[in-house]
PDB file of N, CA and C in Angstrom:
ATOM      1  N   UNK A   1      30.671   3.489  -7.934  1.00  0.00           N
ATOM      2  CA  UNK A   1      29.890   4.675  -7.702  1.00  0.00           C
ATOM      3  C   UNK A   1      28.459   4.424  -8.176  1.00  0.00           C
ATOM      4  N   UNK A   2      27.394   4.698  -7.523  1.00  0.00           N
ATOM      5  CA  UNK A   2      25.800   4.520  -7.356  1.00  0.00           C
ATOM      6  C   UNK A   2      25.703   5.535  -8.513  1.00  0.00           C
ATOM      7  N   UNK A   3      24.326   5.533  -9.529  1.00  0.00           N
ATOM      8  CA  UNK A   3      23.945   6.559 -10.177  1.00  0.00           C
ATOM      9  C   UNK A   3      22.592   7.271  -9.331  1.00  0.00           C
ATOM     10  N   UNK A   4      22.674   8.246  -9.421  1.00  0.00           N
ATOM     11  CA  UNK A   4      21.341   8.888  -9.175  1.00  0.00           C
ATOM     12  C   UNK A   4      19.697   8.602  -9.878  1.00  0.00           C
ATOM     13  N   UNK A   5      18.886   7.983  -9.226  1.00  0.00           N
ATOM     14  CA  UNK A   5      17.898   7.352 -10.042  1.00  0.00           C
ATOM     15  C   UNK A   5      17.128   8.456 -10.691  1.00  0.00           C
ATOM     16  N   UNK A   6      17.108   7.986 -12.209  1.00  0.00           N
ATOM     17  CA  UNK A   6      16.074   9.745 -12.567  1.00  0.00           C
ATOM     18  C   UNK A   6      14.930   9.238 -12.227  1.00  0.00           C
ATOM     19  N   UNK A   7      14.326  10.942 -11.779  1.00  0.00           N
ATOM     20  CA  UNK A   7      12.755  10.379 -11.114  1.00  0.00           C
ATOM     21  C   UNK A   7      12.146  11.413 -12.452  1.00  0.00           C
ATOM     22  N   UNK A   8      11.365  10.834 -13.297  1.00  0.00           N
ATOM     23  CA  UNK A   8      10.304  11.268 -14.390  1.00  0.00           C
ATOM     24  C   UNK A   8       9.601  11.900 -14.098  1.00  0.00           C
ATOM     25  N   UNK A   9       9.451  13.294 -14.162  1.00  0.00           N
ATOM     26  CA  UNK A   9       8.635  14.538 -14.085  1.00  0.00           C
ATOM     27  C   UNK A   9       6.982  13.555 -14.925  1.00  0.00           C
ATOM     28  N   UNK A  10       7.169  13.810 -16.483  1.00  0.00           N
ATOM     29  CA  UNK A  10       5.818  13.644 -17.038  1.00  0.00           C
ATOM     30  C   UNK A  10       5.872  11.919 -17.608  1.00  0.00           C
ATOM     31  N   UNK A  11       4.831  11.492 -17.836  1.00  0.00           N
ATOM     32  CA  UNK A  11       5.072  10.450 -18.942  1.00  0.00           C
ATOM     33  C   UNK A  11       3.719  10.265 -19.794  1.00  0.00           C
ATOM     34  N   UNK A  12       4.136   9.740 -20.765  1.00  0.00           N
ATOM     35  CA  UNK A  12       2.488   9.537 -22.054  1.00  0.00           C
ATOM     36  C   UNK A  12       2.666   7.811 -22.231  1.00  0.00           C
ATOM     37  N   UNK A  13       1.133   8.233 -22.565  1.00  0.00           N
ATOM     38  CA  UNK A  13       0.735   6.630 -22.714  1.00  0.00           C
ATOM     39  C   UNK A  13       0.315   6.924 -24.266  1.00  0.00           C
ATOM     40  N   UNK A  14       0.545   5.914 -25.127  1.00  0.00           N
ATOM     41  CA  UNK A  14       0.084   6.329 -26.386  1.00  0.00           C
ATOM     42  C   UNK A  14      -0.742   4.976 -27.109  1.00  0.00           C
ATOM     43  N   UNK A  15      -1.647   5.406 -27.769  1.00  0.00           N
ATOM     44  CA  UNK A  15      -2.816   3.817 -28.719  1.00  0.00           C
ATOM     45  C   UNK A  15      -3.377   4.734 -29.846  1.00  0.00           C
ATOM     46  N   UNK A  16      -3.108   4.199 -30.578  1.00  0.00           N
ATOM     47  CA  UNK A  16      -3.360   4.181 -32.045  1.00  0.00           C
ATOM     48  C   UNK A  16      -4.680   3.531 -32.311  1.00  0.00           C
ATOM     49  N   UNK A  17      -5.676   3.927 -33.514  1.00  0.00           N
ATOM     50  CA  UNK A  17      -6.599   3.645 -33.438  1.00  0.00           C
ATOM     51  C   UNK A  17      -6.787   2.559 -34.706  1.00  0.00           C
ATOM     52  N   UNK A  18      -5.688   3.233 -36.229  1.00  0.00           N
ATOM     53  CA  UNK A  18      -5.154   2.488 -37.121  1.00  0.00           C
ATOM     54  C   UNK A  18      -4.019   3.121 -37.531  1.00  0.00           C
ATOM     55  N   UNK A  19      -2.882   1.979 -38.227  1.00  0.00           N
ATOM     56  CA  UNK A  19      -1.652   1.936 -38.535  1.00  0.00           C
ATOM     57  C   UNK A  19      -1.253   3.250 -39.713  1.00  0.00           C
ATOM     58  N   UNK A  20      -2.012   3.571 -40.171  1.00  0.00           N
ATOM     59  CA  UNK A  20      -2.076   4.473 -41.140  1.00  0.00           C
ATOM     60  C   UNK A  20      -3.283   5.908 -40.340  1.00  0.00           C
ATOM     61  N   UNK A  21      -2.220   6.682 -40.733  1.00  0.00           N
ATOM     62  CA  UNK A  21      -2.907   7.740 -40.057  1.00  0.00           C
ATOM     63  C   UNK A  21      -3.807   8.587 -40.936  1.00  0.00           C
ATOM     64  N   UNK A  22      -3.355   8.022 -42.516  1.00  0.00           N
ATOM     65  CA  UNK A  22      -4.028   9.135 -43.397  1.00  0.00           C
ATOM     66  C   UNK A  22      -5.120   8.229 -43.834  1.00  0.00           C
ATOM     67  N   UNK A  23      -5.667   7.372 -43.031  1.00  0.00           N
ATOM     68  CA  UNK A  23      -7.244   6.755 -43.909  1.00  0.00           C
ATOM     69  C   UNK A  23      -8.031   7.539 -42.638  1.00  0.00           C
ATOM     70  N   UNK A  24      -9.279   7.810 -42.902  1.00  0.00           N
ATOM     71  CA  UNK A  24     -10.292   8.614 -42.105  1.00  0.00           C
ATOM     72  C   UNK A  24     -10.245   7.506 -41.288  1.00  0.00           C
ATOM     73  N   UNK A  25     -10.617   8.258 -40.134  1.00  0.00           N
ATOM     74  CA  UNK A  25     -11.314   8.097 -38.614  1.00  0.00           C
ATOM     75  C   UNK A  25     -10.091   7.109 -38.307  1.00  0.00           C
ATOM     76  N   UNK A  26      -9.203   7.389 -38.240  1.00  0.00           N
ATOM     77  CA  UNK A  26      -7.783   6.905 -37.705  1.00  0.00           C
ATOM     78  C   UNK A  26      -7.140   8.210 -36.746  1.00  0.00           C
ATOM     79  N   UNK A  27      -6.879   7.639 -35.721  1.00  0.00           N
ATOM     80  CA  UNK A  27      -5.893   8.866 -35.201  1.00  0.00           C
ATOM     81  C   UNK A  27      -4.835   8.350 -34.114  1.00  0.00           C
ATOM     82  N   UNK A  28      -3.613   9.244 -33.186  1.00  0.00           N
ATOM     83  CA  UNK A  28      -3.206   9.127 -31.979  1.00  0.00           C
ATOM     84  C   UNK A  28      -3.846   9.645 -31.355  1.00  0.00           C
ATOM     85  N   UNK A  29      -4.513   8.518 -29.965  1.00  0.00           N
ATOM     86  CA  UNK A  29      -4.164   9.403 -28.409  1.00  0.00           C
ATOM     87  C   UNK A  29      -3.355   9.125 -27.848  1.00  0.00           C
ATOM     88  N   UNK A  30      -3.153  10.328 -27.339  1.00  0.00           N
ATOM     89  CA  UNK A  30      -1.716  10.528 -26.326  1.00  0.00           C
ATOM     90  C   UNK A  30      -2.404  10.819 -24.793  1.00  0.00           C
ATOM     91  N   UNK A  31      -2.118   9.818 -23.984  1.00  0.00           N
ATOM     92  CA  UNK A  31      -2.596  10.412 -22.615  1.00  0.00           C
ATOM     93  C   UNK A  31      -1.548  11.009 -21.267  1.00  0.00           C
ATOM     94  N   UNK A  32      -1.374  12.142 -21.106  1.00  0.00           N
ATOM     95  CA  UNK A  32      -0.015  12.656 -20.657  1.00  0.00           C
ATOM     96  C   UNK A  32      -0.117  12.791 -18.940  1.00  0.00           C
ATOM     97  N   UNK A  33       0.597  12.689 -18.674  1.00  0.00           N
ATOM     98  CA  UNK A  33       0.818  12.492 -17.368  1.00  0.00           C
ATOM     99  C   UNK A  33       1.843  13.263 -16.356  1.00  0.00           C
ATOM    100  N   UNK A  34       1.928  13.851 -15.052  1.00  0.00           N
ATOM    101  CA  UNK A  34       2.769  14.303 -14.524  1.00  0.00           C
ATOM    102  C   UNK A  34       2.284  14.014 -12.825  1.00  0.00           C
ATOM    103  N   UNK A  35       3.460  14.245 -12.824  1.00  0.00           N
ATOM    104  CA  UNK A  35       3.554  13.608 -11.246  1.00  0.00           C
ATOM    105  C   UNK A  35       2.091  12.435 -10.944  1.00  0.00           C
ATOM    106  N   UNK A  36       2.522  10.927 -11.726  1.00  0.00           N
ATOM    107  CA  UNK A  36       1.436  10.489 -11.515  1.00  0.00           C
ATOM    108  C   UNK A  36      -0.144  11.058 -11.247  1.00  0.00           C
ATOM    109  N   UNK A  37      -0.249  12.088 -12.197  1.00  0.00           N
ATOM    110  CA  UNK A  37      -1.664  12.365 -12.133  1.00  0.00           C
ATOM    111  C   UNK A  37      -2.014  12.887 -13.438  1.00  0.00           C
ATOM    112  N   UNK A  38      -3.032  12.364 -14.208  1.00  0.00           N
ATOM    113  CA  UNK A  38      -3.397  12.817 -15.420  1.00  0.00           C
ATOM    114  C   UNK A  38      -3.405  14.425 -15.722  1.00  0.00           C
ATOM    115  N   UNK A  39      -3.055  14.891 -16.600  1.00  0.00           N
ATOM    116  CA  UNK A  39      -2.937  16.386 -16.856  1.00  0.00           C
ATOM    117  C   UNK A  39      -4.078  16.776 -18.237  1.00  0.00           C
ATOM    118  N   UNK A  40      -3.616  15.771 -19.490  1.00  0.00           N
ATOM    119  CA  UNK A  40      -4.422  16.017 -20.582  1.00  0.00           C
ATOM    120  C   UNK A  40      -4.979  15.016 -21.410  1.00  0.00           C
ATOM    121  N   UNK A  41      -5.238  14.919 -22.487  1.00  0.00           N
ATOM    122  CA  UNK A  41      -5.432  13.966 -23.175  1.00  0.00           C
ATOM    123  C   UNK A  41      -5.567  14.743 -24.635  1.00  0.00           C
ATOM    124  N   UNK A  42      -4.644  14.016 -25.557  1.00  0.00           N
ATOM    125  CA  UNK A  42      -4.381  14.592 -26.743  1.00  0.00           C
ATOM    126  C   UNK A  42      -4.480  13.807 -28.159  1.00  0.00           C
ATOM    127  N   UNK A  43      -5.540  14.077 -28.666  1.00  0.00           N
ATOM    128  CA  UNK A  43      -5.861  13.118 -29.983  1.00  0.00           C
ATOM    129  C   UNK A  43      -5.550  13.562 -31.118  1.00  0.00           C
ATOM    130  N   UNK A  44      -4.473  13.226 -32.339  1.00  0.00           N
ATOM    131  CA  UNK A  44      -4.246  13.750 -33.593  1.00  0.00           C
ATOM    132  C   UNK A  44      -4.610  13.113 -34.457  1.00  0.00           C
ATOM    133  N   UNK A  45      -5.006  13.851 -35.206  1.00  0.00           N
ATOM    134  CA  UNK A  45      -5.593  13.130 -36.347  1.00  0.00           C
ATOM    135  C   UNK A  45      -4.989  13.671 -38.261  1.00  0.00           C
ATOM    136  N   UNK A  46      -5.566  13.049 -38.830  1.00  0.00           N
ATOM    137  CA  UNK A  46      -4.785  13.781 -40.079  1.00  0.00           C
ATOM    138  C   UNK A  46      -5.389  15.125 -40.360  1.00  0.00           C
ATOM    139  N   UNK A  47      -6.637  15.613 -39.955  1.00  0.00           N
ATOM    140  CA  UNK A  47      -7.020  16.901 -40.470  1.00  0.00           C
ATOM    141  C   UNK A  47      -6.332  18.010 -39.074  1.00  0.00           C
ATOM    142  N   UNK A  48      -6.666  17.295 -37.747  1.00  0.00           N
ATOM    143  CA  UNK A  48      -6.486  18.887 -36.657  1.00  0.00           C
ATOM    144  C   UNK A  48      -6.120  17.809 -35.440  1.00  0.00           C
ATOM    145  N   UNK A  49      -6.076  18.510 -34.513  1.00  0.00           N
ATOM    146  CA  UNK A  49      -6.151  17.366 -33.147  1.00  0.00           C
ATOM    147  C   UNK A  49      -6.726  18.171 -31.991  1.00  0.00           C
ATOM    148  N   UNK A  50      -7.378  17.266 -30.979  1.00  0.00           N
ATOM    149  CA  UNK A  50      -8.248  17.850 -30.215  1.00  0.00           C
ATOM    150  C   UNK A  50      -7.132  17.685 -28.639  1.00  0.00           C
ATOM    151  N   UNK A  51      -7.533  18.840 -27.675  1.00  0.00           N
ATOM    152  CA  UNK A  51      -6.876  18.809 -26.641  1.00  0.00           C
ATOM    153  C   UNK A  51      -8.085  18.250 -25.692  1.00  0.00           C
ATOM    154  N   UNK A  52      -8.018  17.571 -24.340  1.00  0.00           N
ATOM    155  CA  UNK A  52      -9.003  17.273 -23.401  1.00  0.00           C
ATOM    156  C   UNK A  52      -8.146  18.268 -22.116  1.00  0.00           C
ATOM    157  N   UNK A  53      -8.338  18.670 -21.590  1.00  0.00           N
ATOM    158  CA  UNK A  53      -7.391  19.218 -20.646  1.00  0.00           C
ATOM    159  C   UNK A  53      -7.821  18.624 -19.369  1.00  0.00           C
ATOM    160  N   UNK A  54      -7.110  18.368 -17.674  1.00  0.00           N
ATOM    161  CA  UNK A  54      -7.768  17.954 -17.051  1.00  0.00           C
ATOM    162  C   UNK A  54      -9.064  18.221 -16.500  1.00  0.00           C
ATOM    163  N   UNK A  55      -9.691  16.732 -16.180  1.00  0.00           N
ATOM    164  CA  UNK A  55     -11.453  17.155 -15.995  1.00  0.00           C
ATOM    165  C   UNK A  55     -12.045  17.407 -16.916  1.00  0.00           C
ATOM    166  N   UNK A  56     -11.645  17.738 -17.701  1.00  0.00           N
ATOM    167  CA  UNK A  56     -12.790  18.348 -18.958  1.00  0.00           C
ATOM    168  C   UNK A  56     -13.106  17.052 -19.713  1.00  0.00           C
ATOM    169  N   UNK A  57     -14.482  18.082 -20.022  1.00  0.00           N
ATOM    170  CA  UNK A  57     -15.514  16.538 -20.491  1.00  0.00           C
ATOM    171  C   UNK A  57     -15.710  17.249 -22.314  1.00  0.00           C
ATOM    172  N   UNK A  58     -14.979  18.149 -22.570  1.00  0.00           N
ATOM    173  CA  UNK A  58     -15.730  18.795 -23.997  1.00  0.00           C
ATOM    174  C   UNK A  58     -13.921  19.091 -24.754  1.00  0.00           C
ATOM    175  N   UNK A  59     -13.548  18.526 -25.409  1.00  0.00           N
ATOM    176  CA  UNK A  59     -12.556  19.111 -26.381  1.00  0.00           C
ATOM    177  C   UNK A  59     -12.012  20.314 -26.991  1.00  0.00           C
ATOM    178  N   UNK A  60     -11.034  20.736 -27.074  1.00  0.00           N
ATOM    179  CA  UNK A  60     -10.888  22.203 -28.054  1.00  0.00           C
ATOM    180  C   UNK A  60     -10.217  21.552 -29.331  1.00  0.00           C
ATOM    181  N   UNK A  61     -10.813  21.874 -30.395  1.00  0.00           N
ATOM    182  CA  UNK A  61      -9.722  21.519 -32.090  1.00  0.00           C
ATOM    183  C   UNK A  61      -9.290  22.368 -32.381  1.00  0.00           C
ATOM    184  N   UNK A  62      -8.228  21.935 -32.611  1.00  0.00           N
ATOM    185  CA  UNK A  62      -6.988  23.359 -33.036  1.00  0.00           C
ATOM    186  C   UNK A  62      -6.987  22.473 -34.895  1.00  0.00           C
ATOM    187  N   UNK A  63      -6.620  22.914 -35.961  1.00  0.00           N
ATOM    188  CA  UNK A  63      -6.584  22.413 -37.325  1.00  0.00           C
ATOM    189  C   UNK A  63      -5.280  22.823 -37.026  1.00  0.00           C
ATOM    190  N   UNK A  64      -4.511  22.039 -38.112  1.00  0.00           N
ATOM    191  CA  UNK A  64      -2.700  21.987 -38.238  1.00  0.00           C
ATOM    192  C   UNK A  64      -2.718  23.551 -38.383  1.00  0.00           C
ATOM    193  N   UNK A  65      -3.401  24.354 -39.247  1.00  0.00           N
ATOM    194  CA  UNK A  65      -2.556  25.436 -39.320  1.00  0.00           C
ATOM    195  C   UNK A  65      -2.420  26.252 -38.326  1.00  0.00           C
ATOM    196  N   UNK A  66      -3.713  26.325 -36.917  1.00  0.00           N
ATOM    197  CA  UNK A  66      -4.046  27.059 -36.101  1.00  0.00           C
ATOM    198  C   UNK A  66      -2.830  26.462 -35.469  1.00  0.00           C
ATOM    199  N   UNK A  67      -2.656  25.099 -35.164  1.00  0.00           N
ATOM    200  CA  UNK A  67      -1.630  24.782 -34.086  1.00  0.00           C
ATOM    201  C   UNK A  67      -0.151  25.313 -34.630  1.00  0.00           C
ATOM    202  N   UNK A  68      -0.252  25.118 -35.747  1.00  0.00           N
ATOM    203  CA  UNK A  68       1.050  25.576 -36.051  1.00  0.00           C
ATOM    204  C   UNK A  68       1.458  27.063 -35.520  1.00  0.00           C
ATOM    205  N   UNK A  69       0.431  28.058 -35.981  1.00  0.00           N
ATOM    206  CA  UNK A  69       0.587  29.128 -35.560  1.00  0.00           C
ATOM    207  C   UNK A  69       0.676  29.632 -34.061  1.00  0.00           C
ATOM    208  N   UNK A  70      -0.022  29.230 -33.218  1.00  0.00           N
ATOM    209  CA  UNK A  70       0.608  28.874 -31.847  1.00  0.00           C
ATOM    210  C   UNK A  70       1.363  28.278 -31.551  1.00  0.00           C
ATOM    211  N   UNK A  71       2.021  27.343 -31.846  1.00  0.00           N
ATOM    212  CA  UNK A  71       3.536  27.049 -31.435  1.00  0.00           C
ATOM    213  C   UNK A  71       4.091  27.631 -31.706  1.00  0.00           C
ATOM    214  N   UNK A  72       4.336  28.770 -33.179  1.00  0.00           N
ATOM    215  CA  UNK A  72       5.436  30.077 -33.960  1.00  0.00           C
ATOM    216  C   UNK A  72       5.105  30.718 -32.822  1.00  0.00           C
ATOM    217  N   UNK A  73       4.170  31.085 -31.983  1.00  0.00           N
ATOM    218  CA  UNK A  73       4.089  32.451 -30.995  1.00  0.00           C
ATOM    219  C   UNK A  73       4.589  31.852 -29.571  1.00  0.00           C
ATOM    220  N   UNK A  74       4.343  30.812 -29.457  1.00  0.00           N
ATOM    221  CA  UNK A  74       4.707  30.501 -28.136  1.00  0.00           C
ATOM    222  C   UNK A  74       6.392  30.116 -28.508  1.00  0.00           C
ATOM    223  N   UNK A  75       6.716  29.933 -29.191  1.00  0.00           N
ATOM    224  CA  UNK A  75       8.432  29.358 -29.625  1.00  0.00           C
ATOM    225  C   UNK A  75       9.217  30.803 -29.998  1.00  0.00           C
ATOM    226  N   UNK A  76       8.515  31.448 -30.688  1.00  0.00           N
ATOM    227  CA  UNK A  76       9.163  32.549 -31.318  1.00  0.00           C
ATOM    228  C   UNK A  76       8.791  34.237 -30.905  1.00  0.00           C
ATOM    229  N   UNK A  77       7.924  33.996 -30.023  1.00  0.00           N
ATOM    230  CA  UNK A  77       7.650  35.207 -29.847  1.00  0.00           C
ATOM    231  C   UNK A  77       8.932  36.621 -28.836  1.00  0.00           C
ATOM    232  N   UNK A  78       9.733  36.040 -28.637  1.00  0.00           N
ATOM    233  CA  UNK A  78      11.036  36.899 -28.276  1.00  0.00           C
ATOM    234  C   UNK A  78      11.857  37.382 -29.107  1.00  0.00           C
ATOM    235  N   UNK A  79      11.631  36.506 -30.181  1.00  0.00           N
ATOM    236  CA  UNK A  79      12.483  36.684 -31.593  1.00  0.00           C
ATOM    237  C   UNK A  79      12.435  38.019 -32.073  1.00  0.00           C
TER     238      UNK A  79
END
């Protein structure tokens, strides 16, 4: 019996800038992807992380606590 090939909705590309994330000016980008076409671009760092969204040429920084708090509303808000 044949398996059904999974076909991958999104995928990320990820590069590190240094191995240690907690010395300054170190971070992840994450470059995310769907249906073969770029969607965002997502850089973390140890203080906040910045979103690029597609096309955009200017960043938004969210700081851990802001992001945190939007994910509690977007995760929990039915609760």
């Amino acid at each position: 019996m044949r398996r059904k090939q999974l076909v991958r909705k999104h995928e990320v590309w990820a590069a590190i800038d240094n191995i240690e994330l907690a010395r300054a000016k170190s971070s992840l980008h994450l470059n995310v992807w769907a249906g073969g076409e770029k969607i965002g671009q997502l850089e973390i760092g140890q203080g906040s992380l910045f979103w690029w969204g597609k096309n955009r040429h200017k960043s938004k920084r969210l700081s851990w606590s802001n992001f945190a708090e939007k994910m509690n509303e977007l995760a929990y808000k039915d609760e």
